[in-house]
C-alpha atoms as a PDB file:
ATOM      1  CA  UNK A   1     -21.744   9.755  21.475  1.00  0.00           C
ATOM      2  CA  UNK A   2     -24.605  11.152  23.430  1.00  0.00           C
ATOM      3  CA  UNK A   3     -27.580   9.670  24.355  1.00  0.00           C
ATOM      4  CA  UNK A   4     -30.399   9.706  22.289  1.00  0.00           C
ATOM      5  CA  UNK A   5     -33.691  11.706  23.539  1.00  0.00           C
ATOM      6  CA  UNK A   6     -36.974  10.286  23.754  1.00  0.00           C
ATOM      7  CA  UNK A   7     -38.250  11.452  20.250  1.00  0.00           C
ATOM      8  CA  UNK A   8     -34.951   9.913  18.981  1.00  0.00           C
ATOM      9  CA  UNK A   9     -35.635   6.546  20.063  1.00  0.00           C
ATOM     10  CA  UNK A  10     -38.662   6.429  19.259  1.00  0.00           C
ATOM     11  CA  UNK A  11     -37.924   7.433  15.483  1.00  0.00           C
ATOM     12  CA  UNK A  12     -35.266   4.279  15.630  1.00  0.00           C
ATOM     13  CA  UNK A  13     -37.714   2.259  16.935  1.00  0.00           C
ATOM     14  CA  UNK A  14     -40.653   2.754  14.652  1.00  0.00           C
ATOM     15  CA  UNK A  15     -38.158   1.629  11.769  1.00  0.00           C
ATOM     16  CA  UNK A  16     -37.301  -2.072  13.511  1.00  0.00           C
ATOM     17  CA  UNK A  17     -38.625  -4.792  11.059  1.00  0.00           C
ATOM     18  CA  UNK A  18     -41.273  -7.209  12.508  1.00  0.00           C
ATOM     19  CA  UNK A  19     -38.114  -8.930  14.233  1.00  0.00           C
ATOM     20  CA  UNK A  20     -37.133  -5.955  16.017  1.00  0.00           C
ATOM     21  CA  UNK A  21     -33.712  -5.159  13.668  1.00  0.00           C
ATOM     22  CA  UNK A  22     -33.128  -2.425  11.942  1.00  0.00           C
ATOM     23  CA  UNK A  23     -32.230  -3.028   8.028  1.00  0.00           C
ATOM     24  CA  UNK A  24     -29.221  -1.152   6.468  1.00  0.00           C
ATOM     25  CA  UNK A  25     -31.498   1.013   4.128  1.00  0.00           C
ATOM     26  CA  UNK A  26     -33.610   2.173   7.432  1.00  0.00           C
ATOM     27  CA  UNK A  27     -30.000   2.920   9.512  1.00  0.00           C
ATOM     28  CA  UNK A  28     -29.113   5.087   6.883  1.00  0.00           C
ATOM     29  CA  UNK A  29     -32.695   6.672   6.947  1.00  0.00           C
ATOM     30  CA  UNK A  30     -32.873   6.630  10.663  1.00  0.00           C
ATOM     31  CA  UNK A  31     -29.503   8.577  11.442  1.00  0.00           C
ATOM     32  CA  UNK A  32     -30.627  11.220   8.856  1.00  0.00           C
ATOM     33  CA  UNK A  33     -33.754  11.681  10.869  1.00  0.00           C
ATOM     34  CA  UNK A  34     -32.494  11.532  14.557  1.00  0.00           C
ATOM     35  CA  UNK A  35     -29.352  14.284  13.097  1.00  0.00           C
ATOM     36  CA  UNK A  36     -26.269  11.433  13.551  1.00  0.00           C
ATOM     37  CA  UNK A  37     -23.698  10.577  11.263  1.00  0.00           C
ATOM     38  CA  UNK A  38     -24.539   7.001   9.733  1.00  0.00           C
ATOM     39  CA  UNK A  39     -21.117   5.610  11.029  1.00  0.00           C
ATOM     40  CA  UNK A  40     -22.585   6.353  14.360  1.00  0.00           C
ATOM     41  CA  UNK A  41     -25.701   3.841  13.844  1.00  0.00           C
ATOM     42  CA  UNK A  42     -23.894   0.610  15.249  1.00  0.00           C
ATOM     43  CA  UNK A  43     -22.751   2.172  18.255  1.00  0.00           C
ATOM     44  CA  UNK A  44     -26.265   3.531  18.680  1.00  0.00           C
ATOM     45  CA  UNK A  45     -28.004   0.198  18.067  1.00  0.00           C
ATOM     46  CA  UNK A  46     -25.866  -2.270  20.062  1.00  0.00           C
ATOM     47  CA  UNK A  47     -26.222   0.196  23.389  1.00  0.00           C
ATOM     48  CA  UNK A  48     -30.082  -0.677  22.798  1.00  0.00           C
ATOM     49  CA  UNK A  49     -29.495  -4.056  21.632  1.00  0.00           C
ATOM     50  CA  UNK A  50     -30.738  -3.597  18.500  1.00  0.00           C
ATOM     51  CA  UNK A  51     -29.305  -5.955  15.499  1.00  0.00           C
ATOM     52  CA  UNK A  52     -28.706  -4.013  11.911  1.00  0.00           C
ATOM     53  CA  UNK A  53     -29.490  -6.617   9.089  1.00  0.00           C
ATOM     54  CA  UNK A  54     -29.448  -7.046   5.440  1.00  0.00           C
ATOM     55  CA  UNK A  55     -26.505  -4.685   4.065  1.00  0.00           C
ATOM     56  CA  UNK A  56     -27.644  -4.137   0.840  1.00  0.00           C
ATOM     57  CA  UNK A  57     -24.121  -5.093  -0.509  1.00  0.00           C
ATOM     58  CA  UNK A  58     -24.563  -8.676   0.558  1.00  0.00           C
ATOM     59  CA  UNK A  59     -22.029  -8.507   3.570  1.00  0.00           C
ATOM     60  CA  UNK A  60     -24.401  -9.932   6.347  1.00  0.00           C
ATOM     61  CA  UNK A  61     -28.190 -10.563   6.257  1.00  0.00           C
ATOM     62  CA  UNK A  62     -31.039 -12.286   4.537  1.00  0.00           C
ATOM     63  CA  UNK A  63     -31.582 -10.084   0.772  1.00  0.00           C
ATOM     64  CA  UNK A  64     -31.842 -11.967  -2.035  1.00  0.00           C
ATOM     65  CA  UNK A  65     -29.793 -11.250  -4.872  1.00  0.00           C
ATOM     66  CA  UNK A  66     -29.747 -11.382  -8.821  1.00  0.00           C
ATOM     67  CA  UNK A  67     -26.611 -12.171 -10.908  1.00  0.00           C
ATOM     68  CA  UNK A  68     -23.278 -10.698 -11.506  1.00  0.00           C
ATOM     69  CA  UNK A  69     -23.649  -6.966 -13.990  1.00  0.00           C
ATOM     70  CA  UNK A  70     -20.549  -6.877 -15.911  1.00  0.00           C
ATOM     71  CA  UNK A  71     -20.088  -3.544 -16.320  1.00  0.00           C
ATOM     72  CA  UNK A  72     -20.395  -2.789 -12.730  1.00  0.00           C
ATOM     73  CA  UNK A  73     -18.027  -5.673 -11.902  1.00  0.00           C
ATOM     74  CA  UNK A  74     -15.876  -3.550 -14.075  1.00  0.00           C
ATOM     75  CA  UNK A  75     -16.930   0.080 -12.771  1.00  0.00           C
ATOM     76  CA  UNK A  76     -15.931  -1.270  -9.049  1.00  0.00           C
ATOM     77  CA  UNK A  77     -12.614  -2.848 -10.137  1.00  0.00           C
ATOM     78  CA  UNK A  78     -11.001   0.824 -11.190  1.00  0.00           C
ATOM     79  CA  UNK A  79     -11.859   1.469  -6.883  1.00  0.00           C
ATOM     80  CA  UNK A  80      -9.965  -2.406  -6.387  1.00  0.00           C
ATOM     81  CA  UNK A  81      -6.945  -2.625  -3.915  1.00  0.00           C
ATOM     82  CA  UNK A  82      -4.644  -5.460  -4.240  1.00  0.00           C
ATOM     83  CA  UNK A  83      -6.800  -7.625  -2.129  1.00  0.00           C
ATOM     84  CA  UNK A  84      -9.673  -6.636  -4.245  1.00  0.00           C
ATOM     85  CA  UNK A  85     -11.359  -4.937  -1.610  1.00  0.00           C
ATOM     86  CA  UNK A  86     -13.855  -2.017  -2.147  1.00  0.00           C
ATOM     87  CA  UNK A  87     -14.854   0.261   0.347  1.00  0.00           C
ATOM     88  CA  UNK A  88     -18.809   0.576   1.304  1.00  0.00           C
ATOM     89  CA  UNK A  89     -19.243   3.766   0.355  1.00  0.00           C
ATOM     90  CA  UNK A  90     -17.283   3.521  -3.102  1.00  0.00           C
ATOM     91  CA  UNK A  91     -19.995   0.797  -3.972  1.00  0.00           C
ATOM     92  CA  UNK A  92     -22.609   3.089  -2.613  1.00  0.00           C
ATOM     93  CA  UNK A  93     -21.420   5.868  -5.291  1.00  0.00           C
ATOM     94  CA  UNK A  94     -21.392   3.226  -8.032  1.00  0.00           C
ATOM     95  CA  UNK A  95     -25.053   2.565  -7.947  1.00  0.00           C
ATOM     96  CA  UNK A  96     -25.320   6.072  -8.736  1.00  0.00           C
ATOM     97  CA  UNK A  97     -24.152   5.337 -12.228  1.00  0.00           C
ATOM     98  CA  UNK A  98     -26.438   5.109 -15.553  1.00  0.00           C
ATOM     99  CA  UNK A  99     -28.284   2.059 -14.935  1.00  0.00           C
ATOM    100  CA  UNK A 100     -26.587   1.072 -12.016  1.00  0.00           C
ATOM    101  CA  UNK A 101     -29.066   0.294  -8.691  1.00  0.00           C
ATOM    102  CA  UNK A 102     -27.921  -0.210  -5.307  1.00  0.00           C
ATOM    103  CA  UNK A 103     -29.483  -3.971  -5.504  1.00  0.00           C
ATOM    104  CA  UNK A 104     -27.252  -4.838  -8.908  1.00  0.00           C
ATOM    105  CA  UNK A 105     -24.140  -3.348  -7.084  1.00  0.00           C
ATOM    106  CA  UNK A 106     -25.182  -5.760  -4.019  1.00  0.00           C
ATOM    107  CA  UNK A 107     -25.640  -8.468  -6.572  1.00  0.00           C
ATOM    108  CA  UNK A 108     -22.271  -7.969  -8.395  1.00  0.00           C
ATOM    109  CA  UNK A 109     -20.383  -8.164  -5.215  1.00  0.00           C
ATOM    110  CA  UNK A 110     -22.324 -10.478  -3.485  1.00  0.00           C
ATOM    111  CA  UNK A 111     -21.669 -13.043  -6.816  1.00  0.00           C
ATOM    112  CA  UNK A 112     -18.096 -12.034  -7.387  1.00  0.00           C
ATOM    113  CA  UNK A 113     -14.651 -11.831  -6.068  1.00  0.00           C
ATOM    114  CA  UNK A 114     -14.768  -8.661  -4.266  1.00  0.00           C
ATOM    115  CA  UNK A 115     -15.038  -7.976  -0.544  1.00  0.00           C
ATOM    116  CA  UNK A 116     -16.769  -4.993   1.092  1.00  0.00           C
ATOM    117  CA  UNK A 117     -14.693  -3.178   3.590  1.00  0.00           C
ATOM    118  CA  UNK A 118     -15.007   0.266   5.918  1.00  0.00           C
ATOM    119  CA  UNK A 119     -19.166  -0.176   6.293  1.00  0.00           C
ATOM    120  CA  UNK A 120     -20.659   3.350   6.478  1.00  0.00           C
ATOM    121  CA  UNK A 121     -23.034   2.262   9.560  1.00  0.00           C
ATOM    122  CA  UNK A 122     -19.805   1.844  10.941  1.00  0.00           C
ATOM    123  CA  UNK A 123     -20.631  -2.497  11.819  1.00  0.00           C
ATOM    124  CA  UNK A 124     -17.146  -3.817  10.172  1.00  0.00           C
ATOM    125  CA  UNK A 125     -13.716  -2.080   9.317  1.00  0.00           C
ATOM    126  CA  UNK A 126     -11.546  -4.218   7.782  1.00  0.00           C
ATOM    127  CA  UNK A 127      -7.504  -3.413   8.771  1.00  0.00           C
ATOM    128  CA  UNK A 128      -6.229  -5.712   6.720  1.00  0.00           C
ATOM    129  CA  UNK A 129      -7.828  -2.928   3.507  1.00  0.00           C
ATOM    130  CA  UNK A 130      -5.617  -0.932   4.711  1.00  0.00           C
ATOM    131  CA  UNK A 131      -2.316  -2.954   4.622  1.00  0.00           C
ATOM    132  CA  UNK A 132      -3.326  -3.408   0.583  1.00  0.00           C
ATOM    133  CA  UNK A 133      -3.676   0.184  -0.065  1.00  0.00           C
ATOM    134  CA  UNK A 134      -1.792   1.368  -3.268  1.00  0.00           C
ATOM    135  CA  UNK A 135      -2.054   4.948  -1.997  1.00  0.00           C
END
């Protein structure tokens, strides 16, 4: 990874929250802007010490969630593994769906069996997913 310019950092920087971290929604929106692949955003932000918070799936952070929506329970088992493990960006395509948000996926999952694995920000990857894959 390169380093970023000047007019790079200070596009990261003008999207820290009032604690100086960077929220999951703004790394997406931040690598977009500075022309970086998302998974690239946690190598970017620990070399300026730079925390990403509140995954917007529930993994790590502060967001408050609703309850569990059934039918997107449902919609994100079809993507389970064995371990029932989804991947980040599968539950990133299910709030696409017809009344579907990316804050009811977050809820489902975050009130619910399932575990989030392979973040797109690239801050976890789970290894054990990939000992449960049925492909």
């Amino acid at each position: 990874m390169k380093q970023l310019d000047e007019t790079q950092k200070d596009l990261l920087l003008t999207n820290l929250d009032e604690e100086g971290k960077l929220s999951c929604l703004k790394a997406f929106k931040v690598a977009r802007l500075i022309g970086v692949k998302p998974k690239d955003m946690d190598f970017i932000t620990k070399s300026m010490n730079i925390k990403i918070t509140n995954c917007e799936l529930g993994v790590f952070g502060k967001i408050q969630f609703s309850d569990l929506d059934d039918k997107i329970y449902n919609k994100l088992s079809e993507n389970f593994n064995k371990a029932k493990k989804v991947e980040c960006e599968v539950a990133w395509y299910a709030a696409r769906d017809k009344g579907a948000t990316l804050r009811k996926v977050g809820s489902t999952i975050n009130n619910s069996d399932i575990q989030v694995t392979h973040c797109q920000l690239g801050c976890f990857y789970d290894e054990e997913f990939e000992k449960y894959d049925d492909n």
